[in-house]
N, C-alpha and C. Protein backbone atom coordinates (compact mmCIF):
# COMPACT_ATOMS: atom_id res chain seq x y z
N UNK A 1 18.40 -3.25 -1.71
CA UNK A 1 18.21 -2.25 -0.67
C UNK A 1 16.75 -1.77 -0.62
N UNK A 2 15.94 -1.26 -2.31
CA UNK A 2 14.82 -1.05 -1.81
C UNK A 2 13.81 -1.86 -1.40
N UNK A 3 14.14 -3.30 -1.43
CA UNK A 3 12.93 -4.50 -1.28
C UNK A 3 13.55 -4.30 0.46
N UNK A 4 14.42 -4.14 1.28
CA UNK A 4 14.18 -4.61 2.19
C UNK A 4 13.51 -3.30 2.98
N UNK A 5 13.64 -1.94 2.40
CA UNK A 5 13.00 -0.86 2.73
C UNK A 5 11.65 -1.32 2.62
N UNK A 6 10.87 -1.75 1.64
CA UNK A 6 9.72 -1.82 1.11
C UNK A 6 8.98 -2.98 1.99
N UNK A 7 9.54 -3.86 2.12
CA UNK A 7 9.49 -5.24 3.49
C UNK A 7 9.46 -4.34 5.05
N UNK A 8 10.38 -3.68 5.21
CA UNK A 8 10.17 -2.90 6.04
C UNK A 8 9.22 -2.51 6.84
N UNK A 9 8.97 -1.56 5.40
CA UNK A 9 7.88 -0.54 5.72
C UNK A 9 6.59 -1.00 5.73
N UNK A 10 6.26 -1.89 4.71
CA UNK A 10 4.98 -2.71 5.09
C UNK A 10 4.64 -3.52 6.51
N UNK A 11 5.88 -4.03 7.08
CA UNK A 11 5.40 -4.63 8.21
C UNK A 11 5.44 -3.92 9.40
N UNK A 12 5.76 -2.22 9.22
CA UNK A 12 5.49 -1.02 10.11
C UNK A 12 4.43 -0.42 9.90
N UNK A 13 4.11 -0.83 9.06
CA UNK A 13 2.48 -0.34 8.29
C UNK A 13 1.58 -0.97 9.11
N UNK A 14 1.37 -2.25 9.15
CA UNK A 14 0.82 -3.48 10.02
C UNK A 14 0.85 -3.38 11.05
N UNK A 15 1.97 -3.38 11.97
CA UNK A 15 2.04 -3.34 13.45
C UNK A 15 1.41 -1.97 13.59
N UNK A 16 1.63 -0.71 13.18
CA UNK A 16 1.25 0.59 13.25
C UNK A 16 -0.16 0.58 13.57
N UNK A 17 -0.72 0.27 12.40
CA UNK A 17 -2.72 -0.11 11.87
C UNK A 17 -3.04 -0.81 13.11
N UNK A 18 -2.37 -2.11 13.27
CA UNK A 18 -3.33 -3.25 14.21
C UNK A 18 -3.21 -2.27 15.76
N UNK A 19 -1.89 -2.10 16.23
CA UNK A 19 -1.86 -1.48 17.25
C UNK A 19 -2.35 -0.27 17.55
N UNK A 20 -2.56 0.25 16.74
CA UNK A 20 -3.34 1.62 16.55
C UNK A 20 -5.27 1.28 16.55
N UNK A 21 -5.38 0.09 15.89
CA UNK A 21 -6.45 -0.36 16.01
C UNK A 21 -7.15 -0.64 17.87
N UNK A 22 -6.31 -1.48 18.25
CA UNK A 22 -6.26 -2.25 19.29
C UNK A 22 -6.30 -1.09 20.87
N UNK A 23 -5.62 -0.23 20.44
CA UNK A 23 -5.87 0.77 21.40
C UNK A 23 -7.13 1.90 21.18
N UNK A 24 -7.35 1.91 19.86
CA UNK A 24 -8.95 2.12 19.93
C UNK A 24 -9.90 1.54 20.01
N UNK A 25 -9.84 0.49 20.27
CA UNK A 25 -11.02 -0.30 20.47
C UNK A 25 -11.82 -0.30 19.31
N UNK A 26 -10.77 -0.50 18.18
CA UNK A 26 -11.72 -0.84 16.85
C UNK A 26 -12.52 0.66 16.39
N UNK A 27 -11.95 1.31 16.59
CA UNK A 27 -13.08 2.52 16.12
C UNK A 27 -11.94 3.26 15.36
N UNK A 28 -12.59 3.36 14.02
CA UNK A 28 -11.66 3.77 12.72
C UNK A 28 -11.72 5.29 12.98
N UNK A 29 -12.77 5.74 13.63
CA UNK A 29 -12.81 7.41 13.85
C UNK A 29 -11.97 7.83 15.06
N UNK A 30 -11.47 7.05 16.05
CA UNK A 30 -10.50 7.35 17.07
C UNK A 30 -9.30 8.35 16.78
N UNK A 31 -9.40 9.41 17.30
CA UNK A 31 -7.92 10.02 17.02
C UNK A 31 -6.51 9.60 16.54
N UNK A 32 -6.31 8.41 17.23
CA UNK A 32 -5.91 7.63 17.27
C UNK A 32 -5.06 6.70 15.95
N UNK A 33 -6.10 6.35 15.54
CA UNK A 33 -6.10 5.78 14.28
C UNK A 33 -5.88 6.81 13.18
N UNK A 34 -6.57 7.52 12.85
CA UNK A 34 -6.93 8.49 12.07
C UNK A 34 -5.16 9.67 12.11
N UNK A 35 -4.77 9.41 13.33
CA UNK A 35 -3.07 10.19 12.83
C UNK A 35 -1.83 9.11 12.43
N UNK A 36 -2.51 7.94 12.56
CA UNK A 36 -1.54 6.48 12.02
C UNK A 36 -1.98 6.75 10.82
N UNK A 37 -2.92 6.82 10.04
CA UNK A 37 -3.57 7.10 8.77
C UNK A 37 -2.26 8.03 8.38
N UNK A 38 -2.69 9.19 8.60
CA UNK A 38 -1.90 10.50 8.35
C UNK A 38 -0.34 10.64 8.29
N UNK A 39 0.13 9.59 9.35
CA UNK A 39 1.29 9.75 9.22
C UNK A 39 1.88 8.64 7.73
N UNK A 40 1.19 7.88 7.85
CA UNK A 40 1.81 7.06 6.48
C UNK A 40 1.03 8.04 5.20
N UNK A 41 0.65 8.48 5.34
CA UNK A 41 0.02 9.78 4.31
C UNK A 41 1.58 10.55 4.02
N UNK A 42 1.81 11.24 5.16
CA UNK A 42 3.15 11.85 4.81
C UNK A 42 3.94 11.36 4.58
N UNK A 43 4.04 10.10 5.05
CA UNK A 43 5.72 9.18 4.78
C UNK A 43 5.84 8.99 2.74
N UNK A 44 4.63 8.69 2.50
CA UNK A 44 4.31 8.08 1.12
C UNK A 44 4.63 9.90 0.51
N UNK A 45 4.03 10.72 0.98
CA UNK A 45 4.43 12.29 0.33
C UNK A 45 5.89 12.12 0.29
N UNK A 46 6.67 12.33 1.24
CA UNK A 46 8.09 12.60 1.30
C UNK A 46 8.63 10.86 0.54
N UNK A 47 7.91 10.08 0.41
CA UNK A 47 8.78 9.00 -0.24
C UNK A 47 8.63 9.52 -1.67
N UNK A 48 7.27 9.96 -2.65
CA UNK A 48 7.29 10.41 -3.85
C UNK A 48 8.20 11.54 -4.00
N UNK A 49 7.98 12.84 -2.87
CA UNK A 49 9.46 13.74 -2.82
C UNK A 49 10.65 13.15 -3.59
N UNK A 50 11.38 12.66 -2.93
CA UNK A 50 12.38 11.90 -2.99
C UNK A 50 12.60 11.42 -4.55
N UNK A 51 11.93 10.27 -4.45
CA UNK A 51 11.81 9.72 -5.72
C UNK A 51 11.67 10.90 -6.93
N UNK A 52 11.03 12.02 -7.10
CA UNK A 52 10.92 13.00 -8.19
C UNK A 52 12.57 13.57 -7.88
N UNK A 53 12.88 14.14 -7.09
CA UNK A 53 14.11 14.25 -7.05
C UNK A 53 15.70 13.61 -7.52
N UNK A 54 15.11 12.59 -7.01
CA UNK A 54 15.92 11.46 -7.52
C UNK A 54 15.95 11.00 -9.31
N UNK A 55 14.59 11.17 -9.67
CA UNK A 55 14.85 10.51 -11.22
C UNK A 55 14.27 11.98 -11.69
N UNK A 56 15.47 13.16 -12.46
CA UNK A 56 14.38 14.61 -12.77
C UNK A 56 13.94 14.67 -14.24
């Protein structure tokens, strides 16, 4: 279960980045980009959440 979460999430990671890329026109400082950043920032917070919860 967690490898296909983890497969998952990496290849939402990817499409996220490139397409997030692609609509900025390559510019890593684009708003744009920079809240695709952020949001896998939080996902990885609430995934360690979890996980501390899970093993106390």
């Amino acid at each position: 279960m967690m490898v296909v979460f983890a497969v998952g999430w990496l290849a939402l990671m990817i499409f996220g980045y490139v397409g997030a890329l692609k609509m900025a026109k390559g510019d890593f400082a684009h708003p744009l980009f920079k809240s695709q950043v952020m949001l896998h920032v939080v996902a990885v917070g609430l995934l360690v959440a979890v996980m501390i919860r899970a093993f106390p």
